[in-house]
PDB file of N, CA and C in Angstrom:
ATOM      1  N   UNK A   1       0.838  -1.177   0.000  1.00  0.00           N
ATOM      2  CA  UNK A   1       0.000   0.000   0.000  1.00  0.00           C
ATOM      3  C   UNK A   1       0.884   1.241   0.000  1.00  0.00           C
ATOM      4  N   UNK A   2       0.774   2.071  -0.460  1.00  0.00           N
ATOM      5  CA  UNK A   2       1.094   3.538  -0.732  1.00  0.00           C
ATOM      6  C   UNK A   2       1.478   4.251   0.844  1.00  0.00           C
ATOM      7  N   UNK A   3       0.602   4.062   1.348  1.00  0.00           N
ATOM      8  CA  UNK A   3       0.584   4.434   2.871  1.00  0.00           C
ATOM      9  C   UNK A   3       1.569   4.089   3.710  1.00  0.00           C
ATOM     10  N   UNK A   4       1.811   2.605   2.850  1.00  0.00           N
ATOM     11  CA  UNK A   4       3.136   2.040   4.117  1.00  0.00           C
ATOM     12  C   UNK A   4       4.327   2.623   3.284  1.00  0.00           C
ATOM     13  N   UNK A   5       4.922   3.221   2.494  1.00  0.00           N
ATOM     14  CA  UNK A   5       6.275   3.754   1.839  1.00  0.00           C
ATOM     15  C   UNK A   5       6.839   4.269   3.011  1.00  0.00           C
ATOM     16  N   UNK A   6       6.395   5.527   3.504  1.00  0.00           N
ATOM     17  CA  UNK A   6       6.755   6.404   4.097  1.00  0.00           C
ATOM     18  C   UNK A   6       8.121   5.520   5.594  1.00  0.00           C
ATOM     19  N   UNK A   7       6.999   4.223   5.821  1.00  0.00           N
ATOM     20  CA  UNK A   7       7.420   3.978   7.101  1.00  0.00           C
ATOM     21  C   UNK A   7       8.824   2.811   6.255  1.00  0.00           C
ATOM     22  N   UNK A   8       8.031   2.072   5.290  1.00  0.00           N
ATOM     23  CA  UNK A   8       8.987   0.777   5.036  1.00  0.00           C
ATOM     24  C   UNK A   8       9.634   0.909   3.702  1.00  0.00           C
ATOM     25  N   UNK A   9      10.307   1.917   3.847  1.00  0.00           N
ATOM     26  CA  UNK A   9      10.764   2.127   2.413  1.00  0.00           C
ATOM     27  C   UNK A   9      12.518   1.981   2.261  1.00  0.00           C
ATOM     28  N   UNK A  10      12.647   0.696   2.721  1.00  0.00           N
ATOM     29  CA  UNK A  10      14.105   0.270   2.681  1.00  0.00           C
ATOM     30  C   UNK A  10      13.959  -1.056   2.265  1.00  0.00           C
ATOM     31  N   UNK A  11      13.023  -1.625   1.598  1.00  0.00           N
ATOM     32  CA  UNK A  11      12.996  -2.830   0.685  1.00  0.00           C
ATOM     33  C   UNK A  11      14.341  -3.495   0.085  1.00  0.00           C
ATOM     34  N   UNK A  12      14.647  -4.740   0.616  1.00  0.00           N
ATOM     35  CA  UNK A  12      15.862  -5.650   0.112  1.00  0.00           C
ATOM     36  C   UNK A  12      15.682  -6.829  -1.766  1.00  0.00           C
ATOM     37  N   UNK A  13      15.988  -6.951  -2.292  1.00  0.00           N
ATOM     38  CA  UNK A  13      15.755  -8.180  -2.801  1.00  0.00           C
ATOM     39  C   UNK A  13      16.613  -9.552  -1.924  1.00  0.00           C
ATOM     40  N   UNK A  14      16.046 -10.300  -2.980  1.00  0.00           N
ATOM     41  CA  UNK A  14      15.908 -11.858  -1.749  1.00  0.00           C
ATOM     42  C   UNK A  14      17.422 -12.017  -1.978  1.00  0.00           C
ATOM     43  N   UNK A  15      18.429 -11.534  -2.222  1.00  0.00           N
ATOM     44  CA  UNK A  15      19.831 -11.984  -2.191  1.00  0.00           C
ATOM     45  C   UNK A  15      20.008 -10.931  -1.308  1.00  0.00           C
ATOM     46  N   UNK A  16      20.065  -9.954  -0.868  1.00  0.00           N
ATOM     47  CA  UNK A  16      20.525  -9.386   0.544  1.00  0.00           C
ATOM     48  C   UNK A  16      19.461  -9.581   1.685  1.00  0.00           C
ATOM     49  N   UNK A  17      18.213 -10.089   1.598  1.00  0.00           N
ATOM     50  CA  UNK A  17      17.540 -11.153   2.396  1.00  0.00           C
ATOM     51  C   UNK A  17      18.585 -11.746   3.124  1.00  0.00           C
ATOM     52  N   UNK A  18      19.236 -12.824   2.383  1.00  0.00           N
ATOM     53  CA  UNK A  18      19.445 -13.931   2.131  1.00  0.00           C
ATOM     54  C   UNK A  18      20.875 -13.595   3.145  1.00  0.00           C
ATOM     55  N   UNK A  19      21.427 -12.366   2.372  1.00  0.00           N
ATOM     56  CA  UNK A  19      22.768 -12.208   3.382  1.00  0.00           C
ATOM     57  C   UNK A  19      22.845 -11.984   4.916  1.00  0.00           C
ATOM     58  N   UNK A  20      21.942 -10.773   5.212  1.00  0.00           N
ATOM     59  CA  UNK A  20      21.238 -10.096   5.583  1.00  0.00           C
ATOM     60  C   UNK A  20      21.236 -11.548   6.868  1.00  0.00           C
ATOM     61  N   UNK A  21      20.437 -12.581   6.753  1.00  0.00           N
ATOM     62  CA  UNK A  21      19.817 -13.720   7.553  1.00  0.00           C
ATOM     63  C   UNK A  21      21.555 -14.288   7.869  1.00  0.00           C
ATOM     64  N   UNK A  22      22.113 -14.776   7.075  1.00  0.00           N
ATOM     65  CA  UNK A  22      23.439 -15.181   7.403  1.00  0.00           C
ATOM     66  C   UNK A  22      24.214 -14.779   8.283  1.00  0.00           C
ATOM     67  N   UNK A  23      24.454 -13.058   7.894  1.00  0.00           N
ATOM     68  CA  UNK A  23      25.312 -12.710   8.771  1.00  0.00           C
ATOM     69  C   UNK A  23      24.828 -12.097  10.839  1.00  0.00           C
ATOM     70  N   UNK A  24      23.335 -11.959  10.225  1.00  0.00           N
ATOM     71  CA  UNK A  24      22.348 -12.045  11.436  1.00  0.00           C
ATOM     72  C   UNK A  24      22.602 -13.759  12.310  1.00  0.00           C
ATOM     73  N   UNK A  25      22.291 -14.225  11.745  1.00  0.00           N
ATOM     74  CA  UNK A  25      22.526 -15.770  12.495  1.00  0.00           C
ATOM     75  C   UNK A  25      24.351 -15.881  13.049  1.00  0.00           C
ATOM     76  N   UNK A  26      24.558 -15.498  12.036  1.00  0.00           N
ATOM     77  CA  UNK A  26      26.281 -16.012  12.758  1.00  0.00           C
ATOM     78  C   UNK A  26      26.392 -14.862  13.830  1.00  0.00           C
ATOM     79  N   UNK A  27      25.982 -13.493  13.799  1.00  0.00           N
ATOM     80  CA  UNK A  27      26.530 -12.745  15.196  1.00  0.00           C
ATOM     81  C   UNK A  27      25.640 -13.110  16.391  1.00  0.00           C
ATOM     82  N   UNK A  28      24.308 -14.228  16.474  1.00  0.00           N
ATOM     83  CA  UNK A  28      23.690 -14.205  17.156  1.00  0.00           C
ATOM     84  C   UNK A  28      24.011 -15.962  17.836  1.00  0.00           C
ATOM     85  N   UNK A  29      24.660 -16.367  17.032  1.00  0.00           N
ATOM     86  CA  UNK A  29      25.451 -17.343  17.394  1.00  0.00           C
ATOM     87  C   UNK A  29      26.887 -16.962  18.665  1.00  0.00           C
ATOM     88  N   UNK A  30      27.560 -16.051  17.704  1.00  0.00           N
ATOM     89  CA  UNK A  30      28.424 -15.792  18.498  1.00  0.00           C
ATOM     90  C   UNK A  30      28.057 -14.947  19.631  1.00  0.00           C
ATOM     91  N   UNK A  31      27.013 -14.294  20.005  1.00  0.00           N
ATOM     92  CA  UNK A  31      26.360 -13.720  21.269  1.00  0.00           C
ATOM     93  C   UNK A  31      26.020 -15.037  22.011  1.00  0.00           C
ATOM     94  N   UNK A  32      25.803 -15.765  21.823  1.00  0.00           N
ATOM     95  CA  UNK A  32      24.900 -17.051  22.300  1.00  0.00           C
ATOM     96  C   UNK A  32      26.617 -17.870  23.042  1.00  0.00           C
ATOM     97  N   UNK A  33      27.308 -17.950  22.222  1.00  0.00           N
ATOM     98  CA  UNK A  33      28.249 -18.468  22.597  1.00  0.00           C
ATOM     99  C   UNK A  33      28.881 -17.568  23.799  1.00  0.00           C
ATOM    100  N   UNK A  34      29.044 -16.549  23.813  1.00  0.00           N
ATOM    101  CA  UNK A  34      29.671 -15.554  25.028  1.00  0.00           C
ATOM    102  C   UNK A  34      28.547 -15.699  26.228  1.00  0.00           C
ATOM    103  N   UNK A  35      27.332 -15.589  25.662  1.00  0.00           N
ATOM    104  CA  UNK A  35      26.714 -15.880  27.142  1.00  0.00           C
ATOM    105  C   UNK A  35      26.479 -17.206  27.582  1.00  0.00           C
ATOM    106  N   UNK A  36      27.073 -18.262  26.844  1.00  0.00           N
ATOM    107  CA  UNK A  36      27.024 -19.646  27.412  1.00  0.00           C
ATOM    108  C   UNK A  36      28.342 -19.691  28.564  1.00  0.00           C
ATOM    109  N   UNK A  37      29.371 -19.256  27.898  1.00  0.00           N
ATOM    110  CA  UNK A  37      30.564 -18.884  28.288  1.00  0.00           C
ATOM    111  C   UNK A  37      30.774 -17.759  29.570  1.00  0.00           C
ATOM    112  N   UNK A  38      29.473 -17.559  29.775  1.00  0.00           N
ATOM    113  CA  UNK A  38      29.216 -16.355  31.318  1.00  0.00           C
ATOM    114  C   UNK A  38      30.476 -15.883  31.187  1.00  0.00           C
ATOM    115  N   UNK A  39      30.811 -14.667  29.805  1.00  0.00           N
ATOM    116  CA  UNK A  39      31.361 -13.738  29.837  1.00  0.00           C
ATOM    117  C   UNK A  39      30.624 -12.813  29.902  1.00  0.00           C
ATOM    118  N   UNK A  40      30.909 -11.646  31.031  1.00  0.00           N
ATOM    119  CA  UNK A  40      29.919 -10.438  31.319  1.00  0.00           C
ATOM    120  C   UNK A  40      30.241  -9.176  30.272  1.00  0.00           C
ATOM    121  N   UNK A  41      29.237  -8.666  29.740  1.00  0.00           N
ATOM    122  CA  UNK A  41      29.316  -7.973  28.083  1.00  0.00           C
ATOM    123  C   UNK A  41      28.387  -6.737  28.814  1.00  0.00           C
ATOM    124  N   UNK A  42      28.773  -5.616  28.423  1.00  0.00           N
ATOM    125  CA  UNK A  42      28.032  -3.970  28.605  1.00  0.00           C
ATOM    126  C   UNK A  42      27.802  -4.366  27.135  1.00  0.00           C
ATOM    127  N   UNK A  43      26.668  -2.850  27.269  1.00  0.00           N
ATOM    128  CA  UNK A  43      26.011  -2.419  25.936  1.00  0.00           C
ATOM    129  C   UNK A  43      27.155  -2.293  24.834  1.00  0.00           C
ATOM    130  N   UNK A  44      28.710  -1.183  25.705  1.00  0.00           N
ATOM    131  CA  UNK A  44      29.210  -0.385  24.966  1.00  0.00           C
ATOM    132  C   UNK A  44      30.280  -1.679  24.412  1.00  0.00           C
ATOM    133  N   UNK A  45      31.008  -3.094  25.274  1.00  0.00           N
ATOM    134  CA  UNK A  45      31.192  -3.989  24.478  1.00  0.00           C
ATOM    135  C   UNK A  45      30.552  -4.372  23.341  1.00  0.00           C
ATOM    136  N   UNK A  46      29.181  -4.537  23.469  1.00  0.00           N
ATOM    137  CA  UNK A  46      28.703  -5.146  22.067  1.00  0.00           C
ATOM    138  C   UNK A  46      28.656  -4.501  21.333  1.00  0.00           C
ATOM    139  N   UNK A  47      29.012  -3.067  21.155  1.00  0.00           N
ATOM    140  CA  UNK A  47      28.838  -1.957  20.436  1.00  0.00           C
ATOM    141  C   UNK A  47      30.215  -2.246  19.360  1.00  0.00           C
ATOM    142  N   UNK A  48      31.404  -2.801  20.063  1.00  0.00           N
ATOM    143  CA  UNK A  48      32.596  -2.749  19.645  1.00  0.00           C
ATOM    144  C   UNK A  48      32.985  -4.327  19.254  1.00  0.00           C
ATOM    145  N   UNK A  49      32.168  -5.231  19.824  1.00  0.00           N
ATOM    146  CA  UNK A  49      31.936  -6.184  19.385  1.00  0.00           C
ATOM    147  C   UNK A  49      31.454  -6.248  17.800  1.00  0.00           C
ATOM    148  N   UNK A  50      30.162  -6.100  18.104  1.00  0.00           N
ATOM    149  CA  UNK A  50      29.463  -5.850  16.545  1.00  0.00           C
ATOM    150  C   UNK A  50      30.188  -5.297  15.501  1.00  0.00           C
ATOM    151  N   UNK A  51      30.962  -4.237  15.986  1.00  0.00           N
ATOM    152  CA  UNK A  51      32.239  -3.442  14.648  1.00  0.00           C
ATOM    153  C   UNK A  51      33.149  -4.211  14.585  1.00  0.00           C
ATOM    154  N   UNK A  52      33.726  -4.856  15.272  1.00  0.00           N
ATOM    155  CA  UNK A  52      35.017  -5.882  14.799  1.00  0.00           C
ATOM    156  C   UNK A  52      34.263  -7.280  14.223  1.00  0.00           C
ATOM    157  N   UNK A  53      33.154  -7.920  14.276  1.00  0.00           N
ATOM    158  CA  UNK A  53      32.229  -8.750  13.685  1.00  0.00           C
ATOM    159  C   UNK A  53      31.922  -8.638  12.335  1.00  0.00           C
ATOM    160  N   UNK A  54      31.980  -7.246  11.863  1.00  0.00           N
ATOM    161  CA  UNK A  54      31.414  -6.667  10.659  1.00  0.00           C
ATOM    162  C   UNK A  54      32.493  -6.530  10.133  1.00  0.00           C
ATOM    163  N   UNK A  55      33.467  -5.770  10.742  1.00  0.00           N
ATOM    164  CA  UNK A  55      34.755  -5.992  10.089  1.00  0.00           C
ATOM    165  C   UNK A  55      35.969  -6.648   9.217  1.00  0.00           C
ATOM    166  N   UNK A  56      35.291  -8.079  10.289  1.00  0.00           N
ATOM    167  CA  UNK A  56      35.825  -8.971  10.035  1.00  0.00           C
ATOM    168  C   UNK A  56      35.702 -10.238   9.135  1.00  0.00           C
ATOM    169  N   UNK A  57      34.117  -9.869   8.776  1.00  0.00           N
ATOM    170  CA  UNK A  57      33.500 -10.376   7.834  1.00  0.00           C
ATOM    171  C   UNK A  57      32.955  -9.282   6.137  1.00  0.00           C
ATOM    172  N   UNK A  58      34.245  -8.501   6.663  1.00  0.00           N
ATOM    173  CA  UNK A  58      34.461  -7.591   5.461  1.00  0.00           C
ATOM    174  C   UNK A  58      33.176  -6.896   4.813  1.00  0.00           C
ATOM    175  N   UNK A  59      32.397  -6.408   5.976  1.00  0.00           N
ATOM    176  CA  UNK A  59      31.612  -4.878   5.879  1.00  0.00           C
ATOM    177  C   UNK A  59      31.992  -3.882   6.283  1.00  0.00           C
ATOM    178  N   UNK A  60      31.183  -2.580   5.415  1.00  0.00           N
ATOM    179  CA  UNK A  60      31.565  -1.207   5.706  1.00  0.00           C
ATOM    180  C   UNK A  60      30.637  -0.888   6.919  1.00  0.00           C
ATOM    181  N   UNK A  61      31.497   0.042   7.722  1.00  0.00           N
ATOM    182  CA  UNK A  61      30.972   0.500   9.038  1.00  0.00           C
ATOM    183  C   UNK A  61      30.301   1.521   8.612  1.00  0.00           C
ATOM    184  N   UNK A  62      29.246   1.704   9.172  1.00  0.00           N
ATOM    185  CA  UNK A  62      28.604   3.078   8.544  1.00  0.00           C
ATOM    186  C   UNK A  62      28.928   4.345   9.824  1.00  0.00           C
ATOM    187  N   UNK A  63      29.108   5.557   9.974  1.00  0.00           N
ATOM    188  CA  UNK A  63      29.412   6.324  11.052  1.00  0.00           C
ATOM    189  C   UNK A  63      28.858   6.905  11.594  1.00  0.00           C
ATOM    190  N   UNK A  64      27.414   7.302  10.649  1.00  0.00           N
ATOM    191  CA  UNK A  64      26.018   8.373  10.721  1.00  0.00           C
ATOM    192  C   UNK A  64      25.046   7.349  10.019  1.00  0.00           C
ATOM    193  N   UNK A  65      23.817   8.216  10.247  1.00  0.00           N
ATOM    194  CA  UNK A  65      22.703   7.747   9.368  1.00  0.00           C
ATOM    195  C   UNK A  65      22.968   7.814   7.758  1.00  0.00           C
ATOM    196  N   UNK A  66      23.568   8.193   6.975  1.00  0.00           N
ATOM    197  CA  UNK A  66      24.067   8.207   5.896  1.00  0.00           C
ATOM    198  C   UNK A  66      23.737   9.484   4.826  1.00  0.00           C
ATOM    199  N   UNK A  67      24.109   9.901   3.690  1.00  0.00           N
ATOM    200  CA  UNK A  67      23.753  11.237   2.921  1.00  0.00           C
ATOM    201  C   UNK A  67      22.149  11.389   2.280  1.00  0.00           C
ATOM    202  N   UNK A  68      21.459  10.398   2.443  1.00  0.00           N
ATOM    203  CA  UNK A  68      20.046  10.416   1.764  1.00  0.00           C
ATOM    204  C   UNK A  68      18.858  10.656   3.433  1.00  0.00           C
ATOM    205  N   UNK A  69      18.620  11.908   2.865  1.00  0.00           N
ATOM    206  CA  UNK A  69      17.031  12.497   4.136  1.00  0.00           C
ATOM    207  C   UNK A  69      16.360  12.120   3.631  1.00  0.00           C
ATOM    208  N   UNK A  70      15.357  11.422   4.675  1.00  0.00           N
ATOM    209  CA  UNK A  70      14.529  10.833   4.719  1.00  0.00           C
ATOM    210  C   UNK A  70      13.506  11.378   3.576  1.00  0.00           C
ATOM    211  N   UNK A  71      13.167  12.632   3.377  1.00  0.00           N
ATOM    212  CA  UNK A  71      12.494  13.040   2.101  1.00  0.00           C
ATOM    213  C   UNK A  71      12.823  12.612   0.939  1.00  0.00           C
ATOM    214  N   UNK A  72      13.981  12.436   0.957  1.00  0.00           N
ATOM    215  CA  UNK A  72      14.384  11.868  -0.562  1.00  0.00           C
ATOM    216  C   UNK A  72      14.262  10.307  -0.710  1.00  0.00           C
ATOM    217  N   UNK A  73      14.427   9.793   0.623  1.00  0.00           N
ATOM    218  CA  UNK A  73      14.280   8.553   0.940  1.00  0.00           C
ATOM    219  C   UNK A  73      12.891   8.074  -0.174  1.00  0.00           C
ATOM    220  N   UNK A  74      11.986   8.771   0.914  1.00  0.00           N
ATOM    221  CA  UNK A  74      10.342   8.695   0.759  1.00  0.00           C
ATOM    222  C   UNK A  74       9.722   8.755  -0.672  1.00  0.00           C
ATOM    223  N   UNK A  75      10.446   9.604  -1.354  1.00  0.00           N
ATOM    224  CA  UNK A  75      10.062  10.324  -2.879  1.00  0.00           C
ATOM    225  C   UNK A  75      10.269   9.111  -3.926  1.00  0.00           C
ATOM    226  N   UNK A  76      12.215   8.472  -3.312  1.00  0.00           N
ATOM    227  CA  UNK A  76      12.609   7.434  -4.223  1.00  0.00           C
ATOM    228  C   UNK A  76      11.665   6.420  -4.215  1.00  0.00           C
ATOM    229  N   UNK A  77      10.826   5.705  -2.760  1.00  0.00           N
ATOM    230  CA  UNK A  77      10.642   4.706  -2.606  1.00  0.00           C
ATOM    231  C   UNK A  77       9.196   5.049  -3.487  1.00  0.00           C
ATOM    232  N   UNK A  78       8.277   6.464  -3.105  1.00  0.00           N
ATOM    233  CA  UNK A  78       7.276   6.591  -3.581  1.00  0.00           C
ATOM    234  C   UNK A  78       7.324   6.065  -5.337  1.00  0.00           C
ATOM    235  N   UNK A  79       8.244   6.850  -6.277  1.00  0.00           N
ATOM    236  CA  UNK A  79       8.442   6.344  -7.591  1.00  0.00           C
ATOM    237  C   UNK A  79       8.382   5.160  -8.101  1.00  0.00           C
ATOM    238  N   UNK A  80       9.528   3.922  -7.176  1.00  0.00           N
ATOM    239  CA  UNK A  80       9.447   3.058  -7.035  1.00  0.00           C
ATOM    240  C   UNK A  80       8.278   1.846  -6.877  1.00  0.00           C
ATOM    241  N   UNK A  81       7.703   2.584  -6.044  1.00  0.00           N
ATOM    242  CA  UNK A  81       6.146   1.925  -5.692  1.00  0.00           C
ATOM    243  C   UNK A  81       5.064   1.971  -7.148  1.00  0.00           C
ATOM    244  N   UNK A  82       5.441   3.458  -7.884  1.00  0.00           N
ATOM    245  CA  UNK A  82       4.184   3.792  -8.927  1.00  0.00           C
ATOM    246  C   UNK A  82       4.859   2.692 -10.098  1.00  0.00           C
ATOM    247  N   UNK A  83       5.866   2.268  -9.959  1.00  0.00           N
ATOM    248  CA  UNK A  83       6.533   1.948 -10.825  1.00  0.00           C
ATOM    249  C   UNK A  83       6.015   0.369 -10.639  1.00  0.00           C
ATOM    250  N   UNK A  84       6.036   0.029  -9.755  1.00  0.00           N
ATOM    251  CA  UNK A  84       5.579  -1.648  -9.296  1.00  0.00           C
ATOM    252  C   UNK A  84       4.073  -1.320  -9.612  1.00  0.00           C
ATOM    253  N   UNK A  85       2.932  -0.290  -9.020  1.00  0.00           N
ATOM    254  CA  UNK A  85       1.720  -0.259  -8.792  1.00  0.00           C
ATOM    255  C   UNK A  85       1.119  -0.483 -10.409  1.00  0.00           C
ATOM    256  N   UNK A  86       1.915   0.055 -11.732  1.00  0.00           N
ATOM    257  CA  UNK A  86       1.482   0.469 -12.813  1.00  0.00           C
ATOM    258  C   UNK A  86       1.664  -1.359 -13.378  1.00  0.00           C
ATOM    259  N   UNK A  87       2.769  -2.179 -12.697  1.00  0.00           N
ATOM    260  CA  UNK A  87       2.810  -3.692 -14.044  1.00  0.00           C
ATOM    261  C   UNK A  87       1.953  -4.356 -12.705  1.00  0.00           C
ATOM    262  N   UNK A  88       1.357  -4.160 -11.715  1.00  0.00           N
ATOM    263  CA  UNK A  88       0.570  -5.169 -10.642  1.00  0.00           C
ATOM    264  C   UNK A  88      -0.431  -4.862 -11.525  1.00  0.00           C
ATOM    265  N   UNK A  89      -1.372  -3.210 -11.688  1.00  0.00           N
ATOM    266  CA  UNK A  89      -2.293  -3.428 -11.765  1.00  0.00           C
ATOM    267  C   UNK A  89      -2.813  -4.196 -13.346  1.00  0.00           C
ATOM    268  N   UNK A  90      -1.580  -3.765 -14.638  1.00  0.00           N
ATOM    269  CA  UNK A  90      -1.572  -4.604 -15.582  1.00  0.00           C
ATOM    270  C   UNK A  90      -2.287  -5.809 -15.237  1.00  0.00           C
ATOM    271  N   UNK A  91      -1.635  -6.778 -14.675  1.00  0.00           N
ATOM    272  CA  UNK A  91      -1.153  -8.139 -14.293  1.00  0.00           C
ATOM    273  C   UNK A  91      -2.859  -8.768 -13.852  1.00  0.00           C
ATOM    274  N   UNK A  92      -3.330  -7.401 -12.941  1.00  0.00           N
ATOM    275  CA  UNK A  92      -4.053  -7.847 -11.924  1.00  0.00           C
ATOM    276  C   UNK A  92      -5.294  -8.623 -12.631  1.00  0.00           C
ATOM    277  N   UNK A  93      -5.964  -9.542 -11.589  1.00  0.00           N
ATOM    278  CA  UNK A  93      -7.361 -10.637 -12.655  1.00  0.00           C
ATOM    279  C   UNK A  93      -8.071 -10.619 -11.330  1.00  0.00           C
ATOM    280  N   UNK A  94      -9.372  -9.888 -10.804  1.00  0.00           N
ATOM    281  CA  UNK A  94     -10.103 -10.328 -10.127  1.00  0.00           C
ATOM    282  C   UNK A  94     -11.026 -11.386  -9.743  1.00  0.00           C
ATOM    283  N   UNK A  95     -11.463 -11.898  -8.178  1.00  0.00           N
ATOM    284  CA  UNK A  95     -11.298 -13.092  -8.062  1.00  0.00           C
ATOM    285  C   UNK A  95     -12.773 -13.275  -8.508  1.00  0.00           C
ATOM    286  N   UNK A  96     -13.601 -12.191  -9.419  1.00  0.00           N
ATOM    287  CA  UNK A  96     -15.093 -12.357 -10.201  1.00  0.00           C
ATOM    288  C   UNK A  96     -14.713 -12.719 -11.545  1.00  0.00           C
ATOM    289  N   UNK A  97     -13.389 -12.753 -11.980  1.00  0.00           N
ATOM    290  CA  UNK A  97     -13.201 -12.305 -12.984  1.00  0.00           C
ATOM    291  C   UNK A  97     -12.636 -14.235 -13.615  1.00  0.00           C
ATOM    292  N   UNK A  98     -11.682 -14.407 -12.831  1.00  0.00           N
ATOM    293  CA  UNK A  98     -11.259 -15.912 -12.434  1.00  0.00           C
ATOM    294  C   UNK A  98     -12.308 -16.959 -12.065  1.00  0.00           C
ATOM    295  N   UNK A  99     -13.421 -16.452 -11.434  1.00  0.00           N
ATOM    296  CA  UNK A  99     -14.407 -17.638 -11.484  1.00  0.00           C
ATOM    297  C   UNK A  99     -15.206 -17.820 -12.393  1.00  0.00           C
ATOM    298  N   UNK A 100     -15.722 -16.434 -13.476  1.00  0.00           N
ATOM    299  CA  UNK A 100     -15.897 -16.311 -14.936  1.00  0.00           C
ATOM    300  C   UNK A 100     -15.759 -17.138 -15.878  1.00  0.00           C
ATOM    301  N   UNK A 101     -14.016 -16.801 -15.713  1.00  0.00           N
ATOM    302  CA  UNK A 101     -13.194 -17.670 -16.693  1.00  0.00           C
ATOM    303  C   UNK A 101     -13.618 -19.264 -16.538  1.00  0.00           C
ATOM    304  N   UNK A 102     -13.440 -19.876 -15.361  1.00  0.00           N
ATOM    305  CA  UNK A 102     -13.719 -21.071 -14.655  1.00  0.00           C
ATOM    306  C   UNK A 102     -14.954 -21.625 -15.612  1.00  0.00           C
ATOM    307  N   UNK A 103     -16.298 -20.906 -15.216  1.00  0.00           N
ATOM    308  CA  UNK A 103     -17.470 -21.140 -15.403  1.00  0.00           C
ATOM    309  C   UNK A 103     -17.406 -21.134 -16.896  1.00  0.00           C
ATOM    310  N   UNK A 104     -16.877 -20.284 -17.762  1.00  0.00           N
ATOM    311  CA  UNK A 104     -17.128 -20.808 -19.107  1.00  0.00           C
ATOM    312  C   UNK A 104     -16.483 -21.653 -19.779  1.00  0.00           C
ATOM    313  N   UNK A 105     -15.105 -21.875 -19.248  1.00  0.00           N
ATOM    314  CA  UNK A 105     -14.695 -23.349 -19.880  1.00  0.00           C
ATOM    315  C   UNK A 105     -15.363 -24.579 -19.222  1.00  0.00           C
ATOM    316  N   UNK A 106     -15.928 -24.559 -18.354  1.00  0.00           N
ATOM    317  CA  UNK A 106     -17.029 -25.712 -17.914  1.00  0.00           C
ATOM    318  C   UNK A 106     -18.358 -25.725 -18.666  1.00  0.00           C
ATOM    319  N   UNK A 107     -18.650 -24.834 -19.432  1.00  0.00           N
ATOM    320  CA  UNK A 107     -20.062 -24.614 -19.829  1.00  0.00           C
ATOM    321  C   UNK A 107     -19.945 -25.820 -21.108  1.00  0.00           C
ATOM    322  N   UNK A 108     -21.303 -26.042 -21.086  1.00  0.00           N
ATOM    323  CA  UNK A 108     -21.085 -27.337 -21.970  1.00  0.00           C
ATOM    324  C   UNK A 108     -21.960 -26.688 -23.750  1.00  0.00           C
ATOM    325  N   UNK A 109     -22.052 -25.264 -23.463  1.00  0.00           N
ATOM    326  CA  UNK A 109     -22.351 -25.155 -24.500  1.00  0.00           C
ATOM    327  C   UNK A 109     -20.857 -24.606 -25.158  1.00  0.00           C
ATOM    328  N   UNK A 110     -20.111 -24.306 -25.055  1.00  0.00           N
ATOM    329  CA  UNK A 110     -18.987 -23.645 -24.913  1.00  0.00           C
ATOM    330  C   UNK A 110     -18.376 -24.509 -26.690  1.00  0.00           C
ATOM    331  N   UNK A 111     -18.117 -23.955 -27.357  1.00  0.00           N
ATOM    332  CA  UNK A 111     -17.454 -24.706 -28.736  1.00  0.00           C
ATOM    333  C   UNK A 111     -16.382 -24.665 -28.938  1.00  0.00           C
ATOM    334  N   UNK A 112     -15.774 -25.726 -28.755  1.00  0.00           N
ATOM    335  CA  UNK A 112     -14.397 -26.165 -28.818  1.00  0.00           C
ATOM    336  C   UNK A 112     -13.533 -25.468 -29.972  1.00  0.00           C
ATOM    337  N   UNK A 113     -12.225 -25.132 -29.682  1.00  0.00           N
ATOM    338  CA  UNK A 113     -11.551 -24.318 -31.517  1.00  0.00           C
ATOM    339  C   UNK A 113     -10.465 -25.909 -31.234  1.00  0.00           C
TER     340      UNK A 113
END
């Protein structure tokens, strides 16, 4: 919906999904492992944790929220959206429209080509 851009407009495709889940599971592994290990961890450890984790699995640290405001954010994702909204509604077959279809290839007057 149009409505939700504003809030969820940082959409992945399924290959940074995909990474995204990987590298999520392995730091939550290795959290899991330190507290099995009743090593005592502050916030500001895991803070420095997490950066040598990322590091080390050869990501960029980000330092700020990054050069794109949120307005521009919103505008891109909005385009984006008209851009998906225009081949959905192409695409789209209502579910009066599908039982239609249904009903006349069942019809027995219906003449075969």
């Amino acid at each position: 919906m149009k409505s939700d851009i504003g809030i969820a407009k940082n959409y992945l495709i399924e290959k940074e999904i995909k990474e995204l889940e990987r590298i999520v599971t392995m730091y939550l592994d290795y959290a899991e492992n330190q507290a099995a290990r009743q090593l005592p961890m502050k916030m500001v450890d895991w803070i420095q944790k997490l950066d040598a984790f990322l590091q080390f699995n050869e990501y960029q640290i980000l330092k700020d929220a990054g050069k794109v405001s949120h307005d521009v954010a919103v505008k891109l994702a909005e385009n984006e959206y008209e851009k998906f909204r225009i081949v959905q509604d192409r695409n789209y077959e209502s579910d009066f429209d599908k039982e239609f279809k249904k009903l006349i290839n069942k019809s027995p007057n219906r003449k075969k080509e």
